[in-house]
N, C-alpha and C. Protein backbone atom coordinates (compact mmCIF):
# COMPACT_ATOMS: atom_id res chain seq x y z
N UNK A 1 -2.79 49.34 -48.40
CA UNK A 1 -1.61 50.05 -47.95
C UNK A 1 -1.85 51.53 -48.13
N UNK A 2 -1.05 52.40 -47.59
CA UNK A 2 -0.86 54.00 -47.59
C UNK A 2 -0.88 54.38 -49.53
N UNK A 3 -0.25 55.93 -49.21
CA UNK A 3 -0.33 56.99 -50.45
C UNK A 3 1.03 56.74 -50.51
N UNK A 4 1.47 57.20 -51.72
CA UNK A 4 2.64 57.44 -51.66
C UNK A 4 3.64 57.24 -52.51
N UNK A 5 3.90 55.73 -52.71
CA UNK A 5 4.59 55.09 -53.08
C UNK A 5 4.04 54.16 -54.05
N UNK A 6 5.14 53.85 -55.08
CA UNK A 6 4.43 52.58 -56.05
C UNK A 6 5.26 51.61 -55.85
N UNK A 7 5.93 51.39 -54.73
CA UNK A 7 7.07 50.99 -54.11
C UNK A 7 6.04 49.61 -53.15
N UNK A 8 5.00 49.17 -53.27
CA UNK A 8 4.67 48.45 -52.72
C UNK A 8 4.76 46.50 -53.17
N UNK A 9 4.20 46.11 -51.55
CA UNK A 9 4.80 44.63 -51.66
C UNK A 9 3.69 43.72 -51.42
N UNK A 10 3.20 42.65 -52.61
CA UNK A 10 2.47 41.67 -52.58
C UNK A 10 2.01 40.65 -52.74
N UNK A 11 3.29 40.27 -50.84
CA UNK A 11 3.39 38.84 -50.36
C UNK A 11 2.69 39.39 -49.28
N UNK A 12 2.01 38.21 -48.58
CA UNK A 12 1.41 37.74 -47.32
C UNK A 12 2.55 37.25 -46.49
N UNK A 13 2.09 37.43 -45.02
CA UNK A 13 2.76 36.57 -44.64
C UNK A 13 3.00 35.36 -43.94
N UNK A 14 3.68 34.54 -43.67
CA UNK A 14 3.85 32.78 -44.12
C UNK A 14 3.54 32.60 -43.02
N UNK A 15 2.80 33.40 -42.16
CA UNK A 15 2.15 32.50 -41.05
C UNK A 15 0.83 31.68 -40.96
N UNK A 16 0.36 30.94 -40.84
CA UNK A 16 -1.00 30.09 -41.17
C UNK A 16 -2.12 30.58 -40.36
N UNK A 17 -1.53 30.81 -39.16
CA UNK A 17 -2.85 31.46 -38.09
C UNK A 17 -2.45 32.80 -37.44
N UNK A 18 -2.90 32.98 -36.29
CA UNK A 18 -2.62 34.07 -35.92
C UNK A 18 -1.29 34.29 -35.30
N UNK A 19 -0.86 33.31 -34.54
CA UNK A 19 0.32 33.13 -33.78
C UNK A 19 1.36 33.58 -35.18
N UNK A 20 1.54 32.53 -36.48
CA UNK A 20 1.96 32.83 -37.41
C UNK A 20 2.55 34.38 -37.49
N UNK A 21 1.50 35.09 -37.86
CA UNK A 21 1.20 36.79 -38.44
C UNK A 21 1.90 36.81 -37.24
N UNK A 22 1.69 36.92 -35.76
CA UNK A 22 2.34 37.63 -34.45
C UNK A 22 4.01 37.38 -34.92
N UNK A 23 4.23 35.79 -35.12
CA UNK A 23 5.28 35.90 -34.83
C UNK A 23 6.49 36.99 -36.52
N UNK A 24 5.73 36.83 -37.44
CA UNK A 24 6.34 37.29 -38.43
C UNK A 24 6.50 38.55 -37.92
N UNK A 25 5.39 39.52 -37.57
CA UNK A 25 5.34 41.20 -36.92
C UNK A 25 6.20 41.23 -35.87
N UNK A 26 6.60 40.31 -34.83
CA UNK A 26 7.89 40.27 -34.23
C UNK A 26 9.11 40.66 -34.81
N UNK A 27 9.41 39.42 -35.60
CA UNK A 27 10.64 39.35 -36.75
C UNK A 27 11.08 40.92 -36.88
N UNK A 28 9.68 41.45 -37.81
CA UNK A 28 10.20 42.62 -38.08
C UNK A 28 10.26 43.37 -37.67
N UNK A 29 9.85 43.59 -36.15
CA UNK A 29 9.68 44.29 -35.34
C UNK A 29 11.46 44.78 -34.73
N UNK A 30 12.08 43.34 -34.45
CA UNK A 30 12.89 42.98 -33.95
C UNK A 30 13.94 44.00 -35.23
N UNK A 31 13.95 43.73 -36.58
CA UNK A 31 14.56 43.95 -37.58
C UNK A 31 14.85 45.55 -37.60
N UNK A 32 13.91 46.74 -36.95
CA UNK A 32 13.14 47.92 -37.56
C UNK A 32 13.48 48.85 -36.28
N UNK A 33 14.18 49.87 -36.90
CA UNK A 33 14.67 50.93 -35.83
C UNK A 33 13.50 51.93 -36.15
N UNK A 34 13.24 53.16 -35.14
CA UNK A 34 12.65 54.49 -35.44
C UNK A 34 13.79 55.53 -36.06
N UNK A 35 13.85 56.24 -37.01
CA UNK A 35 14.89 57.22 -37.26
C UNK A 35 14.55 58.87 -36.88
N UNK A 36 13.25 58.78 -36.67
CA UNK A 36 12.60 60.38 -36.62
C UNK A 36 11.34 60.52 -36.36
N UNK A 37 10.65 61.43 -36.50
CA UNK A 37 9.92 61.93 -35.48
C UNK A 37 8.83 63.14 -35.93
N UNK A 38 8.22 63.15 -36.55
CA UNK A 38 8.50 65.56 -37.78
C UNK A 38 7.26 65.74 -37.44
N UNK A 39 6.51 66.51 -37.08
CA UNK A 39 4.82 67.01 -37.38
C UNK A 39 5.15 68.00 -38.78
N UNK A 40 3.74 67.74 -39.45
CA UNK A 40 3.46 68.19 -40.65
C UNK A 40 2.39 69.37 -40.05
N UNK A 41 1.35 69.04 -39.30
CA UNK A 41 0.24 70.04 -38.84
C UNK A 41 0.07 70.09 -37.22
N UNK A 42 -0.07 71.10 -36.67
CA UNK A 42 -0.34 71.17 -35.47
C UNK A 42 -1.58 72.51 -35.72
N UNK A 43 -2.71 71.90 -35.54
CA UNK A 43 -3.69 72.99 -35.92
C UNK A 43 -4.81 73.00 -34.69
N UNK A 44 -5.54 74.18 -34.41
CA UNK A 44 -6.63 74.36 -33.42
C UNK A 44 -7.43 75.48 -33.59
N UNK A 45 -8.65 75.33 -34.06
CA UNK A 45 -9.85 76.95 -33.98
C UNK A 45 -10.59 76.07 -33.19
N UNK A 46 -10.80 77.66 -32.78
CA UNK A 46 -12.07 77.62 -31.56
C UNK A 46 -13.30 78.47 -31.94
N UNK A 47 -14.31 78.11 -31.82
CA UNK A 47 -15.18 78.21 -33.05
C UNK A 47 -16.24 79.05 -32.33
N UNK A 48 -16.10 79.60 -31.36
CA UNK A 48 -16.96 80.77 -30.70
C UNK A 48 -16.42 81.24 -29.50
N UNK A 49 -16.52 82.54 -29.46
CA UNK A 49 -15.49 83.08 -28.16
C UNK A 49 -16.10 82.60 -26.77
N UNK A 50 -17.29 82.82 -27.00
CA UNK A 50 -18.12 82.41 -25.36
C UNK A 50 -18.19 80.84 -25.41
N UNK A 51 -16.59 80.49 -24.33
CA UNK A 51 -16.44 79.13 -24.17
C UNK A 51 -17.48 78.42 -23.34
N UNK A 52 -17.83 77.37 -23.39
CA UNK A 52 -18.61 76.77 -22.14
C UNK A 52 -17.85 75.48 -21.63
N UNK A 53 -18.12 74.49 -20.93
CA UNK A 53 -17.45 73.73 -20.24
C UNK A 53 -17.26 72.91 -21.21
N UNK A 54 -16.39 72.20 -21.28
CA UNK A 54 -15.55 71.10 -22.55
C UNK A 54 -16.29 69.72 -21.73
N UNK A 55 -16.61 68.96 -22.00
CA UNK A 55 -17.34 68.00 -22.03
C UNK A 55 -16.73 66.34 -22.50
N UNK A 56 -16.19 65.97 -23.95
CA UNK A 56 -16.15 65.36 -24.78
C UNK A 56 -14.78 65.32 -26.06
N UNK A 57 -14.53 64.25 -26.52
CA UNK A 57 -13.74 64.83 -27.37
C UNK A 57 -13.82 63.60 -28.62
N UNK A 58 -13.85 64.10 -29.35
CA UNK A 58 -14.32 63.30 -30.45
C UNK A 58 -13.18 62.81 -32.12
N UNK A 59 -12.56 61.75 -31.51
CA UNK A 59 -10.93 61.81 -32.02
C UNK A 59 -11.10 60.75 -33.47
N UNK A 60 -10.13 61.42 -34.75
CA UNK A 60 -10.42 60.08 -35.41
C UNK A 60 -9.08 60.03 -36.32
N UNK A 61 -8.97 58.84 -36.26
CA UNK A 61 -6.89 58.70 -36.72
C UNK A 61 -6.92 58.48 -38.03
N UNK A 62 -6.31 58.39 -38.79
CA UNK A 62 -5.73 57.85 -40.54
C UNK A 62 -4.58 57.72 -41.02
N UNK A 63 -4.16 56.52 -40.48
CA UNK A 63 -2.66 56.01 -41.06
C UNK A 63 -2.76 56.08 -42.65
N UNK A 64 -1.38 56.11 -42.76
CA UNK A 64 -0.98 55.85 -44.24
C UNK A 64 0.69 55.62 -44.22
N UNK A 65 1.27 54.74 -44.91
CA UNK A 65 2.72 54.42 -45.04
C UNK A 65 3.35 54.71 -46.50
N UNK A 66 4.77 55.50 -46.61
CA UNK A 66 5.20 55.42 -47.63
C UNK A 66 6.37 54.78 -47.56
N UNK A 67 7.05 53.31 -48.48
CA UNK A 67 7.72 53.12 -48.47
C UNK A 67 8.81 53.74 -49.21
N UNK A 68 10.08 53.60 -48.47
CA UNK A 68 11.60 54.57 -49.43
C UNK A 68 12.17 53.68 -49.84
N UNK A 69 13.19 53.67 -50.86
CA UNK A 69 14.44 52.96 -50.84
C UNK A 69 15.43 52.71 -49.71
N UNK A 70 16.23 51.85 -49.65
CA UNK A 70 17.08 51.62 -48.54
C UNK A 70 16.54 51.21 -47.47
N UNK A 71 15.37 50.52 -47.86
CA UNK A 71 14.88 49.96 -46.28
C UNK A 71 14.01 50.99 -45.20
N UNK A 72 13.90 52.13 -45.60
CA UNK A 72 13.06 53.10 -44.87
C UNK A 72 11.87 53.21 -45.28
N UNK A 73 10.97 53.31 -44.38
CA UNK A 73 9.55 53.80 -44.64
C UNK A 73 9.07 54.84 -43.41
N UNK A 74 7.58 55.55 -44.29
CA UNK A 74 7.19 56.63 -43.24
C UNK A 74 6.10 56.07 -42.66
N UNK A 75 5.32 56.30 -41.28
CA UNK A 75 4.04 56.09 -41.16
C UNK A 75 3.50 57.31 -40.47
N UNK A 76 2.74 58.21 -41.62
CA UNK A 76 1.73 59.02 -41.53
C UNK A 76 0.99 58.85 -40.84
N UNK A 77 0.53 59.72 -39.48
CA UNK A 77 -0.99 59.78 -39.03
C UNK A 77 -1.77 61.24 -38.90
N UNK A 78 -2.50 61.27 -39.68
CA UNK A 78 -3.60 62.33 -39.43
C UNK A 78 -4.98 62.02 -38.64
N UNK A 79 -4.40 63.08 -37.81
CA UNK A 79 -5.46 63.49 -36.74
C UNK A 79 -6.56 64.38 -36.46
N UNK A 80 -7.79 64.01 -36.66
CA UNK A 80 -8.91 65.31 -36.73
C UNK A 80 -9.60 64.82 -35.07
N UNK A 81 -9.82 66.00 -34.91
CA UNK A 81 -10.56 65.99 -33.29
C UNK A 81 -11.36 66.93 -33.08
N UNK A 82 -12.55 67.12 -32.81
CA UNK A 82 -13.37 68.00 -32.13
C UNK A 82 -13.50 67.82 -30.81
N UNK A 83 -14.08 68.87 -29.74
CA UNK A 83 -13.97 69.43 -28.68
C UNK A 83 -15.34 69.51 -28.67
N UNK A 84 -15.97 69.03 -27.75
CA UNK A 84 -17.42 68.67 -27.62
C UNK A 84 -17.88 69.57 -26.37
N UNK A 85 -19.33 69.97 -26.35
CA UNK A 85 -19.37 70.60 -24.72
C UNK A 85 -20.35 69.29 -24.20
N UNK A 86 -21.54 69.70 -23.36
CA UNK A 86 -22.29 68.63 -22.89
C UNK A 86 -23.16 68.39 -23.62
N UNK A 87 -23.56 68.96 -24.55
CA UNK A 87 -24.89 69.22 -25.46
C UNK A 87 -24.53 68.23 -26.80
N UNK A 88 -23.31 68.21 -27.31
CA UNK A 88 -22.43 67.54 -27.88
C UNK A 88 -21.93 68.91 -29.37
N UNK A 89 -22.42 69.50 -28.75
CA UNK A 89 -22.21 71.10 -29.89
C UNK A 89 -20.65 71.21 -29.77
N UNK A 90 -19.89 71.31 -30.98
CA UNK A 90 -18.60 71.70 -31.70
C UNK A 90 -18.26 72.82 -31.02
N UNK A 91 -16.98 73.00 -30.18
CA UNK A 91 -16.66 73.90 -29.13
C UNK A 91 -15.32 74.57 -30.37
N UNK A 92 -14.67 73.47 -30.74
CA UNK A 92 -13.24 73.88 -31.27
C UNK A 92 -12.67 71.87 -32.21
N UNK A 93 -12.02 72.67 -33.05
CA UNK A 93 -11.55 71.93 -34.52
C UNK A 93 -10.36 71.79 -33.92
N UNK A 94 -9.56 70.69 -34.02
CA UNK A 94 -8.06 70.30 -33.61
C UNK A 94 -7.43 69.45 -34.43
N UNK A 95 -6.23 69.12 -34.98
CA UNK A 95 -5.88 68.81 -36.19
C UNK A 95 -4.34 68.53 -35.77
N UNK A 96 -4.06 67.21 -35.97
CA UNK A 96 -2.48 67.23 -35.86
C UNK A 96 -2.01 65.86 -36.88
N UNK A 97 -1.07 66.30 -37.37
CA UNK A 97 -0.19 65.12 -38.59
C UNK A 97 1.30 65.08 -38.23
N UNK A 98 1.02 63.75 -38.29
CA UNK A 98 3.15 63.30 -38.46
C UNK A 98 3.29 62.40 -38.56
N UNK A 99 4.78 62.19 -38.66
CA UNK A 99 5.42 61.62 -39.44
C UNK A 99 6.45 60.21 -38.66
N UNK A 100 6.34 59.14 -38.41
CA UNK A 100 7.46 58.34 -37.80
C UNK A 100 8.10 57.94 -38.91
N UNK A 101 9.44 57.96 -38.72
CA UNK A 101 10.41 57.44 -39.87
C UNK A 101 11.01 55.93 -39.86
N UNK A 102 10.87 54.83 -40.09
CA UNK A 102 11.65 53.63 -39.98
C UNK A 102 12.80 53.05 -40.57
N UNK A 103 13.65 52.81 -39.89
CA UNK A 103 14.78 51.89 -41.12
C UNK A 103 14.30 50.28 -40.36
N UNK A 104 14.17 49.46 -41.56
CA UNK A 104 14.58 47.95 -41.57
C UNK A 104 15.37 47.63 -42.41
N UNK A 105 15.78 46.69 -41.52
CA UNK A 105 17.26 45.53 -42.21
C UNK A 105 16.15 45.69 -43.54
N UNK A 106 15.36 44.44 -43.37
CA UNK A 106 14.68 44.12 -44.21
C UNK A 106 13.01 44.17 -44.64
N UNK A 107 13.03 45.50 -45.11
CA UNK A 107 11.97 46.35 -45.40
C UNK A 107 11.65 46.05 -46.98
N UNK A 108 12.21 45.89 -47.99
CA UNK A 108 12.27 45.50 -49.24
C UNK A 108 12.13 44.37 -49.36
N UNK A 109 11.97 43.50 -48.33
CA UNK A 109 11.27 41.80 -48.47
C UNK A 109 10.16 41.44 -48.05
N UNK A 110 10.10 42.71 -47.05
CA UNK A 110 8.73 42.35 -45.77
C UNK A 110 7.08 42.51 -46.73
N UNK A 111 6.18 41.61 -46.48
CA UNK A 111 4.65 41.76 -47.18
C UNK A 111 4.20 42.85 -46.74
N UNK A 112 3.05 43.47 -47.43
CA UNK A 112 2.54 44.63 -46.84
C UNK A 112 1.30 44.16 -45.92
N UNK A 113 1.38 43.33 -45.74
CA UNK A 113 0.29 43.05 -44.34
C UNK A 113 1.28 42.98 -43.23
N UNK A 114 2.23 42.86 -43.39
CA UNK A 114 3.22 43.32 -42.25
C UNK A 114 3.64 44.18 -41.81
N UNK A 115 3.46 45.04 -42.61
CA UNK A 115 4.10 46.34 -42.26
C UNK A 115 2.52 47.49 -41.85
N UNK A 116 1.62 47.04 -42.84
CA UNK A 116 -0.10 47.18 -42.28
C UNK A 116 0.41 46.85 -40.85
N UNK A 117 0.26 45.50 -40.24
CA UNK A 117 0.12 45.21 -39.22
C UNK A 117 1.35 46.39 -37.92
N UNK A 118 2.07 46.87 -38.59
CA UNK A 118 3.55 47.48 -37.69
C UNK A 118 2.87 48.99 -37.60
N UNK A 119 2.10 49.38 -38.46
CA UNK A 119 1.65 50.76 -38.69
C UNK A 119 0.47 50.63 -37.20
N UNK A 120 -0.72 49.63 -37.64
CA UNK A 120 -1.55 49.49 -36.62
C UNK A 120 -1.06 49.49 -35.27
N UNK A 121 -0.26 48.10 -34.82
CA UNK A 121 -0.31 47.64 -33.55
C UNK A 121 1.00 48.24 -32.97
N UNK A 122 2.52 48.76 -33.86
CA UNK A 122 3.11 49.31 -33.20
C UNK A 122 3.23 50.62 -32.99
N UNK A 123 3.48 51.30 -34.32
CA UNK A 123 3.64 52.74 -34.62
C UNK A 123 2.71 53.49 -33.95
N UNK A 124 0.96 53.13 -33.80
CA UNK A 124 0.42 53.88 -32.71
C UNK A 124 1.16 54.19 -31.46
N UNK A 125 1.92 53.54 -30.98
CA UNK A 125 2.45 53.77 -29.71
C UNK A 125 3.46 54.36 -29.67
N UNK A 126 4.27 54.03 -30.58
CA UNK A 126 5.60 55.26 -31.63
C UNK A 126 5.01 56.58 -31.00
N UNK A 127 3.67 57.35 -31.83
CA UNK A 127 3.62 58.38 -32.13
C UNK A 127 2.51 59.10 -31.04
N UNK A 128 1.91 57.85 -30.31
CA UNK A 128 0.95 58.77 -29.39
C UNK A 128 1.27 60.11 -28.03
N UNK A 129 2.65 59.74 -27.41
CA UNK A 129 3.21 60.47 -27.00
C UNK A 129 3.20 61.79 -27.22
N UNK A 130 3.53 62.02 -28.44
CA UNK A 130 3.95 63.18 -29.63
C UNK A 130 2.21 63.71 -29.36
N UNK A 131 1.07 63.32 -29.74
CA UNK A 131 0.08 63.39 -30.34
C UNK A 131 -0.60 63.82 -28.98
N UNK A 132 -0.54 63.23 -27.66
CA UNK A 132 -1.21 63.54 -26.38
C UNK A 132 -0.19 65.34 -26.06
N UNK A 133 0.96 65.28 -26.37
CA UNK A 133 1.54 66.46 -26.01
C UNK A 133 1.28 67.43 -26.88
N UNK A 134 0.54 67.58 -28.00
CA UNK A 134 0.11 68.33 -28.98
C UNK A 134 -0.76 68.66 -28.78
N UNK A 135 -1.99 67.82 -28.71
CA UNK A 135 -3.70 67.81 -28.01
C UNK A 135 -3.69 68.63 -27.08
N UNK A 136 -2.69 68.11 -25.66
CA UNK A 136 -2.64 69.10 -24.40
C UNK A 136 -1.96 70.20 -24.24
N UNK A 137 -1.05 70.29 -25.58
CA UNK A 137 -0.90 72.19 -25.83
C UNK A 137 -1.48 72.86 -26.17
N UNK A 138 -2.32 72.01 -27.19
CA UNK A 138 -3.12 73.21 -28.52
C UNK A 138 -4.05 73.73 -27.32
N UNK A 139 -5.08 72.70 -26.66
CA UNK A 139 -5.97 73.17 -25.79
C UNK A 139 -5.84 73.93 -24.60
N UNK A 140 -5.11 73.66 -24.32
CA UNK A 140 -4.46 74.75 -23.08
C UNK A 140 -4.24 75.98 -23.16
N UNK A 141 -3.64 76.43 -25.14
CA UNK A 141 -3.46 77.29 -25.53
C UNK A 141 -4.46 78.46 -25.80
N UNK A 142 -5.49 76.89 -26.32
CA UNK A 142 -6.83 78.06 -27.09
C UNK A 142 -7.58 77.81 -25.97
N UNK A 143 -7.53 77.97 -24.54
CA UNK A 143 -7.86 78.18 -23.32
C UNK A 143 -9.17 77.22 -23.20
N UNK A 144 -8.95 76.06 -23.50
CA UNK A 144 -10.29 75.23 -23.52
C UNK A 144 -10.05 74.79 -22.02
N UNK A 145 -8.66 74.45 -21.58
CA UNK A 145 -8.59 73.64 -20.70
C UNK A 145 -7.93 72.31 -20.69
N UNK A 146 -6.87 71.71 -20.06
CA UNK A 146 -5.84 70.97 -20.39
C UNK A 146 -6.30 69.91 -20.41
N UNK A 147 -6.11 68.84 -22.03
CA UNK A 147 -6.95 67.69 -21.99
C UNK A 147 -6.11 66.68 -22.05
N UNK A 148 -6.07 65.75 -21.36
CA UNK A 148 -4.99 64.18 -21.48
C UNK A 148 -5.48 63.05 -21.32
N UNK A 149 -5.22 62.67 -23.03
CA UNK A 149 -5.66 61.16 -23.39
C UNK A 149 -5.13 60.43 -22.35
N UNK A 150 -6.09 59.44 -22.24
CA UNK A 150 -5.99 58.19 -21.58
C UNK A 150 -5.30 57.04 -22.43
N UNK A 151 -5.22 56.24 -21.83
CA UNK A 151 -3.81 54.90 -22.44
C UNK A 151 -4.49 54.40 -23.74
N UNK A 152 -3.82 54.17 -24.31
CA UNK A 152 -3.96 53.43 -25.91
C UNK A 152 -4.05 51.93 -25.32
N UNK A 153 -5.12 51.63 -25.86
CA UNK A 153 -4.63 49.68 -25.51
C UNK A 153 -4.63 49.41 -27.18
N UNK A 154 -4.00 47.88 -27.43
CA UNK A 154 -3.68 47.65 -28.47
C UNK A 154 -4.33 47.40 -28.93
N UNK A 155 -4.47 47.48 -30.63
CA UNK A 155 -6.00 47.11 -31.29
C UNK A 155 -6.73 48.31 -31.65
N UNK A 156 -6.78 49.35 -30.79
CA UNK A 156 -7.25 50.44 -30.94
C UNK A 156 -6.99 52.41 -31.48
N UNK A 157 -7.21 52.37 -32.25
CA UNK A 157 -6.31 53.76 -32.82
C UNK A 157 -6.89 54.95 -31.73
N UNK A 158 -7.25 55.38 -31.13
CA UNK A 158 -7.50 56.11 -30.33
C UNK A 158 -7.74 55.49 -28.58
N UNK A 159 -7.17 56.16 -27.90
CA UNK A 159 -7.45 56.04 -26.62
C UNK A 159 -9.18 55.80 -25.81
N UNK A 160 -8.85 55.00 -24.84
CA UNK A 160 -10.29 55.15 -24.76
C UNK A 160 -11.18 56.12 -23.62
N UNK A 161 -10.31 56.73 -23.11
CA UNK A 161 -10.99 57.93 -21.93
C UNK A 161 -9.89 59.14 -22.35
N UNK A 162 -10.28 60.00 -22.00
CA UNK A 162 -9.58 61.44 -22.17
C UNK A 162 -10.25 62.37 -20.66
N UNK A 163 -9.31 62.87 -20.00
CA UNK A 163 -9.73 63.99 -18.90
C UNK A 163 -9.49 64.84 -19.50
N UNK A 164 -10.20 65.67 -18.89
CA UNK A 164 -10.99 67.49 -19.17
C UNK A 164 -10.41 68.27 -17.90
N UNK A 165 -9.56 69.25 -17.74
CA UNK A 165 -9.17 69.70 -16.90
C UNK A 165 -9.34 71.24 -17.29
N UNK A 166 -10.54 72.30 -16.48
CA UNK A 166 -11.32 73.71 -16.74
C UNK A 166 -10.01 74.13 -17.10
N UNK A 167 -10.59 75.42 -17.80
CA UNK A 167 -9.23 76.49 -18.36
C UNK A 167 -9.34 77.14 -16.82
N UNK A 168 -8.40 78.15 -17.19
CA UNK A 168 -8.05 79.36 -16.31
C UNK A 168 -8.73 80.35 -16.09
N UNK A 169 -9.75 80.22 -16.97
CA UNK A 169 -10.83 81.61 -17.04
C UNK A 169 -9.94 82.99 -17.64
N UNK A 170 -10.52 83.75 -17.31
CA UNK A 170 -10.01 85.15 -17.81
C UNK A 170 -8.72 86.01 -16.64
N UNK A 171 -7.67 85.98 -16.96
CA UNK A 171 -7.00 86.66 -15.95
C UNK A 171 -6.45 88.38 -16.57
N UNK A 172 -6.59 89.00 -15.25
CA UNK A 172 -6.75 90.51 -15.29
C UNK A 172 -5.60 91.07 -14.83
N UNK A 173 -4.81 91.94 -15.52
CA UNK A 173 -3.84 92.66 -14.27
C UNK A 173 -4.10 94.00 -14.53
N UNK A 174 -3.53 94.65 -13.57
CA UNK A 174 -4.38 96.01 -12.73
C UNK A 174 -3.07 96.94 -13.22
């Protein structure tokens, strides 16, 4: 399980196979509202002025959950990303963290392989939204050129294609 908390829970849960586990992560699925939403970091250096063509992007996620009292918990994701050119040379550092907030009915009963499992297979999809509109500001900003993840399939903490769309180059007024 995550940082955080000593607030943790260790039951399994009572499903025998896989269908089992699906259907329990339903349950609580069914049980479990979103309450919020927060970034902690929205970060981007660009690590040499003479840009060259963006190429690549090299993404890597790290959940962590803290459970609260009252049935709420957080699920943390930190995000580190580099900006690759063709060569695979470090163009620019990108960095984003946050925060989804949950209430469940019943969060103070649920195993922590359940809520493991809610962090993995749901909350990615919670928070990727947030995380593709961050990516395609920061870069746009630090004039790399507007980049947008491709679809999350399930199972997977990062997307599996990302487009590269050129910056603007240098604009001049007279």
């Amino acid at each position: 399980m995550g940082s955080g908390s000593a607030d943790t829970l260790d039951q399994e849960p009572t499903g025998e196979n896989e269908a089992g586990v699906e259907e329990v992560l339903a349950d609580f699925v069914r049980k479990t509202d979103l309450i919020g939403v927060r970034f902690l970091r929205i970060n981007g250096e660009v690590l040499e002025e003479d840009l060259r063509d963006v190429s690549n992007l090299n993404m890597r996620v790290v959940p962590t959950v803290r459970l609260r009292p009252g049935g709420t918990f957080d699920c943390r994701y930190d995000l580190t990303a580099q900006v690759l050119d063709s060569d695979n040379e470090t163009l620019a550092n990108l960095e984003v963290s946050l925060v989804a907030s949950f209430v469940c009915d019943d969060a103070d009963g649920t195993p922590t392989k359940t809520v493991e499992l809610f962090i993995e297979q749901v909350g990615y999809f919670v928070v990727f939204p947030y995380v593709r509109e961050a990516l395609q500001s920061v870069t746009s900003r630090l004039a790399l050129g507007s980049i947008t993840l491709g679809l999350l399939q399930q199972g997977e903490s990062s997307p599996m294609t990302a487009t590269f769309t050129a910056g603007l180059g240098t604009l001049r007024s007279r």
